[in-house]
C-alpha atoms as a PDB file:
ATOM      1  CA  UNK A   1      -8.588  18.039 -12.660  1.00  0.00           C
ATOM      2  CA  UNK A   2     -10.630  14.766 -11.364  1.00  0.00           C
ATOM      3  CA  UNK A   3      -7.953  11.850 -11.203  1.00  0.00           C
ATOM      4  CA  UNK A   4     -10.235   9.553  -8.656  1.00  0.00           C
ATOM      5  CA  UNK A   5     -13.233   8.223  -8.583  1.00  0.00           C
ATOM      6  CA  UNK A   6     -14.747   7.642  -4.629  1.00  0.00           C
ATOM      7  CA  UNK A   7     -16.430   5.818  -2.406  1.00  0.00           C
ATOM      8  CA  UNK A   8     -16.722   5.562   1.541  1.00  0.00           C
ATOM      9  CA  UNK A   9     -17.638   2.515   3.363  1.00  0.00           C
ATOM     10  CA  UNK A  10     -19.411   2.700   6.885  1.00  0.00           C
ATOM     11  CA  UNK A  11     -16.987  -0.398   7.928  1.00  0.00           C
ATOM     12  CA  UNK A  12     -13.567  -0.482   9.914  1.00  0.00           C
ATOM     13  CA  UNK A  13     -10.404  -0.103   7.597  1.00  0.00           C
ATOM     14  CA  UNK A  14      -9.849  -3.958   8.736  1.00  0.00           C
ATOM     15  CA  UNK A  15     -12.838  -5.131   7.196  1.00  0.00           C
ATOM     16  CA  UNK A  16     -12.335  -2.745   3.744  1.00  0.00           C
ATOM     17  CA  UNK A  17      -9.105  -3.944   3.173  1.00  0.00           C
ATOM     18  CA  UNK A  18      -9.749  -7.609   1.900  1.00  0.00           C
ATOM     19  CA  UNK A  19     -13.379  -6.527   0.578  1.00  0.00           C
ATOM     20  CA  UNK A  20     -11.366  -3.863  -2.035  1.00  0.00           C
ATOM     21  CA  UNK A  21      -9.176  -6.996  -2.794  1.00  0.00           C
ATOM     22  CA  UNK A  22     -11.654  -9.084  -3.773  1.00  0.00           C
ATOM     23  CA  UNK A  23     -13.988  -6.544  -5.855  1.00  0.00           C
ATOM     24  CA  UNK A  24     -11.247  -5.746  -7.657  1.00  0.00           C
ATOM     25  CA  UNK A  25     -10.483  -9.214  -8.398  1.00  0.00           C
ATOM     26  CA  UNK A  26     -13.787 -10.189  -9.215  1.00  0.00           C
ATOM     27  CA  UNK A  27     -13.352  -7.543 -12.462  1.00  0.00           C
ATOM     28  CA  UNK A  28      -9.751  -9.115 -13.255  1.00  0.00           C
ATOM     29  CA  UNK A  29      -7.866  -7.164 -11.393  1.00  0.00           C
ATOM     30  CA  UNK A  30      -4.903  -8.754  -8.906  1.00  0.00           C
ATOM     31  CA  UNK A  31      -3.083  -7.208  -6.275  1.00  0.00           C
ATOM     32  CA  UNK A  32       0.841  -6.660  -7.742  1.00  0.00           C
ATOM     33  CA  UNK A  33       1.819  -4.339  -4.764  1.00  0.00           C
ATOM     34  CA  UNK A  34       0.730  -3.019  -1.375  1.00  0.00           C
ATOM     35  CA  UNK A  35       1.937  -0.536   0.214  1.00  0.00           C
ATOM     36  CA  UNK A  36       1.363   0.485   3.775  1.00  0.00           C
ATOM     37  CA  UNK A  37       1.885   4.058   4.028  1.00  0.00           C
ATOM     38  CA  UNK A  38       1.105   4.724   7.543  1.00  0.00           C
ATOM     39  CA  UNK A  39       3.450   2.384   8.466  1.00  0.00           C
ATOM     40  CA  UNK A  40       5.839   3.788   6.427  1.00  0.00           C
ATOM     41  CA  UNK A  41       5.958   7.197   7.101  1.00  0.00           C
ATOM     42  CA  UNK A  42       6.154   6.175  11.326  1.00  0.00           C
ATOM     43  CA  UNK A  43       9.291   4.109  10.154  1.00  0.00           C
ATOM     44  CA  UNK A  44      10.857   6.781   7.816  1.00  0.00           C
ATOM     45  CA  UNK A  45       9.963  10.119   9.830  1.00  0.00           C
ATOM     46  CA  UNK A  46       7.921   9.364  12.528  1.00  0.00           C
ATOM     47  CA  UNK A  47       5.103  10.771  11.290  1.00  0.00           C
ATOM     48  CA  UNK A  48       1.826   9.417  12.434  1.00  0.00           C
ATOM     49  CA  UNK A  49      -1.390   9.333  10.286  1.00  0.00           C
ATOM     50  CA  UNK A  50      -4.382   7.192  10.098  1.00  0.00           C
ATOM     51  CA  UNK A  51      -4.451   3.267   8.187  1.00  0.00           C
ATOM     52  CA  UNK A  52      -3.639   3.947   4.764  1.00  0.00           C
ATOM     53  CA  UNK A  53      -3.057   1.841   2.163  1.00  0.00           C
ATOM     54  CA  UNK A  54      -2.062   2.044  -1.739  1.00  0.00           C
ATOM     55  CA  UNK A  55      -3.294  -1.359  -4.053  1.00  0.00           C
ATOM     56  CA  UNK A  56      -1.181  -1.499  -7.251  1.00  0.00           C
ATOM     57  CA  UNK A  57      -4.171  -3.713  -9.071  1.00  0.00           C
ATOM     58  CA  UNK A  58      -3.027  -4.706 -11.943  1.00  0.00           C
ATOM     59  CA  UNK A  59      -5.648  -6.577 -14.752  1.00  0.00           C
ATOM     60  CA  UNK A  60      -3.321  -8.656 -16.859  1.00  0.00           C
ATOM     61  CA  UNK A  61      -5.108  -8.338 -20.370  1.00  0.00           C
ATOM     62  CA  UNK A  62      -5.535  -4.895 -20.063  1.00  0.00           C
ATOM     63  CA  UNK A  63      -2.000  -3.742 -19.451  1.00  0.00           C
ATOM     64  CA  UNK A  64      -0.645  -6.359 -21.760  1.00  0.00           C
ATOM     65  CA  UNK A  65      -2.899  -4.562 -24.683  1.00  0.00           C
ATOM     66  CA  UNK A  66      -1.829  -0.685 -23.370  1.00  0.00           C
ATOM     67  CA  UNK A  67       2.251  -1.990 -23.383  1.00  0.00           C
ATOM     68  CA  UNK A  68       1.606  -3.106 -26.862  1.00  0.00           C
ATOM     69  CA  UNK A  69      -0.201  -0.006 -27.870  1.00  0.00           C
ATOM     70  CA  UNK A  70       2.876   2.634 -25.764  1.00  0.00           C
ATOM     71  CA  UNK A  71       5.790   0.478 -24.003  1.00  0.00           C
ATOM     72  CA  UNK A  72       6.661   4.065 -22.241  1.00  0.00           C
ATOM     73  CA  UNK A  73       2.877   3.538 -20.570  1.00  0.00           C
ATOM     74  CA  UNK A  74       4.486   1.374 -17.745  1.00  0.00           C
ATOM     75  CA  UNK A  75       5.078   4.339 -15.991  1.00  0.00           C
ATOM     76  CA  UNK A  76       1.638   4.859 -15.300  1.00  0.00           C
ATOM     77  CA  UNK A  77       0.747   1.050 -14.384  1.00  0.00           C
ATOM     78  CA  UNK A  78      -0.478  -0.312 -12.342  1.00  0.00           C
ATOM     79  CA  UNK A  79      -3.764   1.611 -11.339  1.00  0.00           C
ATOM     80  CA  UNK A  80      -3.583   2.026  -7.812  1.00  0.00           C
ATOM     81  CA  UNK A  81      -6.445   2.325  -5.415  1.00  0.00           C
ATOM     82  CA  UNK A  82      -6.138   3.288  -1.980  1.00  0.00           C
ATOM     83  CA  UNK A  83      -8.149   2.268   1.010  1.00  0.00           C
ATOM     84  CA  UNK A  84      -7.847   4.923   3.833  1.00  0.00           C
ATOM     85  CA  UNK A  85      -9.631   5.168   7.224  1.00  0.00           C
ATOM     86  CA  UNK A  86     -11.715   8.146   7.027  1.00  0.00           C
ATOM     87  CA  UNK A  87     -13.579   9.388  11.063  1.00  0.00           C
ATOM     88  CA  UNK A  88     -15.481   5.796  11.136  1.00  0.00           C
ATOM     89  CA  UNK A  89     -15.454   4.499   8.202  1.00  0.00           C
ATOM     90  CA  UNK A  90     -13.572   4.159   5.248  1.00  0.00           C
ATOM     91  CA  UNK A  91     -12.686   6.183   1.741  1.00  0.00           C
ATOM     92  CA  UNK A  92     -11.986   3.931  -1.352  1.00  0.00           C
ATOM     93  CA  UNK A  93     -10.322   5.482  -4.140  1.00  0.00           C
ATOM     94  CA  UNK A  94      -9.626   4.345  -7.549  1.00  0.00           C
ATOM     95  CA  UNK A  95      -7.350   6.033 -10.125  1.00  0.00           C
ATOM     96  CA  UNK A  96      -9.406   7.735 -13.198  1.00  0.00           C
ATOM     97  CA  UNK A  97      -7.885   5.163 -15.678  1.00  0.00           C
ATOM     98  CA  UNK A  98      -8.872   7.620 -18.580  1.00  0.00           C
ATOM     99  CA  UNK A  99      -5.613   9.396 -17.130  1.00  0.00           C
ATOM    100  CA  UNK A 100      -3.316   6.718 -18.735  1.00  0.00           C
ATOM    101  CA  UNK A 101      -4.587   7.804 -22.281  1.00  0.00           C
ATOM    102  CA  UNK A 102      -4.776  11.258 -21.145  1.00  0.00           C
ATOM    103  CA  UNK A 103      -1.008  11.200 -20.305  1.00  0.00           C
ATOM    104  CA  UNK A 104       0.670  10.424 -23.037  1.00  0.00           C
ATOM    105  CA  UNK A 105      -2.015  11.760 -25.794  1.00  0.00           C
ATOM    106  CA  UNK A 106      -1.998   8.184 -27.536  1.00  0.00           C
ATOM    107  CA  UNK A 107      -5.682   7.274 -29.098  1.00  0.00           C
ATOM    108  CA  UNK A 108      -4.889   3.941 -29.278  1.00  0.00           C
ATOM    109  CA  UNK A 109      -5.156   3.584 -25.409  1.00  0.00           C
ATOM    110  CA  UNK A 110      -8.013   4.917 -24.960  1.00  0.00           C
ATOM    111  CA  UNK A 111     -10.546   2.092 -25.437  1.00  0.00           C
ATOM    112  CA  UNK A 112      -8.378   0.405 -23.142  1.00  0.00           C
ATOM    113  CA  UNK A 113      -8.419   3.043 -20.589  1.00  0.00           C
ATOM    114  CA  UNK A 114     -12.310   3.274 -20.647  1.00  0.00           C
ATOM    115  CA  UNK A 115     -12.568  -0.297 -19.993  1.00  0.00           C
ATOM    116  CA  UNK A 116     -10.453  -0.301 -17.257  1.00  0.00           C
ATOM    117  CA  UNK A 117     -12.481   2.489 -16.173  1.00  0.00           C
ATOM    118  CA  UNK A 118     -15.692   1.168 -16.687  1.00  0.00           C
ATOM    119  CA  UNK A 119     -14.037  -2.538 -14.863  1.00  0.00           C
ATOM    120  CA  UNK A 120     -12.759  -0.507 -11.706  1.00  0.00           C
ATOM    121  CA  UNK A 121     -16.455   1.784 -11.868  1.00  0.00           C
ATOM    122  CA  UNK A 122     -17.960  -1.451 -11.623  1.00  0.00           C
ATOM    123  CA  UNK A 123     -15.752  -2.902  -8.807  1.00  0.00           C
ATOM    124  CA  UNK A 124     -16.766   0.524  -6.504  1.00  0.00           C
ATOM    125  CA  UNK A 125     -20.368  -0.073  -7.116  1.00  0.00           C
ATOM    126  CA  UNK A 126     -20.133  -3.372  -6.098  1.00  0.00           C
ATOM    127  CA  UNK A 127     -18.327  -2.454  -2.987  1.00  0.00           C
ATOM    128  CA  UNK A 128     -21.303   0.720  -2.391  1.00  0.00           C
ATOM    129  CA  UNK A 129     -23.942  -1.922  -2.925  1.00  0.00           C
ATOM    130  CA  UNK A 130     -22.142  -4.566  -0.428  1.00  0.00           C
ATOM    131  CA  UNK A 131     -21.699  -1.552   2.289  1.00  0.00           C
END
């Protein structure tokens, strides 16, 4: 099963980072969490691995509509997209929101889940275009 959509950028992770930040944003989507898992798994089991970073974007309206609709749906918020270097450049991916009305079988999320799909689709493209 598909989960992600993807992209790759021919830029350093450096310069992805804040670019994925700010496409997302420009669709409504802010930044609730970060997490750094390369530095993470170095700290926790010295384990070394390239740049890697998880996004927990969150779009306010959006998840404020799918609690209403299923409170148990938190568990699947928020979508997270992960910026990862990739050789030399840089893979973007962005959950499949059609997986939080896929989850818990509830029709009533999933016009919200397509436009959350269709918000983050358009928040890659713009970040393809931009590369």
């Amino acid at each position: 099963m598909e989960y992600a959509k993807t992209i790759k950028l021919d830029m350093s992770y450096d310069e992805a980072v804040p670019k994925v930040k700010e496409a997302f944003k420009a669709k409504g989507f802010g930044t609730l969490t970060e997490i750094d898992i390369r530095a993470t798994m170095a700290q926790k089991i010295g384990a070394e691995m390239e740049p890697y970073l998880i996004i927990g974007a969150c779009n306010p309206d959006l998840a404020h509509r799918a609690l209403d609709a299923e409170r148990e749906v938190g568990l699947l918020l928020p979508c997270n997209v992960v910026v990862r270097a990739d050789g030399d450049g840089v893979v973007v991916q962005a959950l499949d929101a059609s997986i939080i009305a896929s989850v818990p079988g509830n029709p009533a999320l999933e016009p919200i889940a397509a436009e959350a799909g269709r918000l983050m689709g358009e928040a890659l493209e713009q970040l393809s275009k931009g590369n």
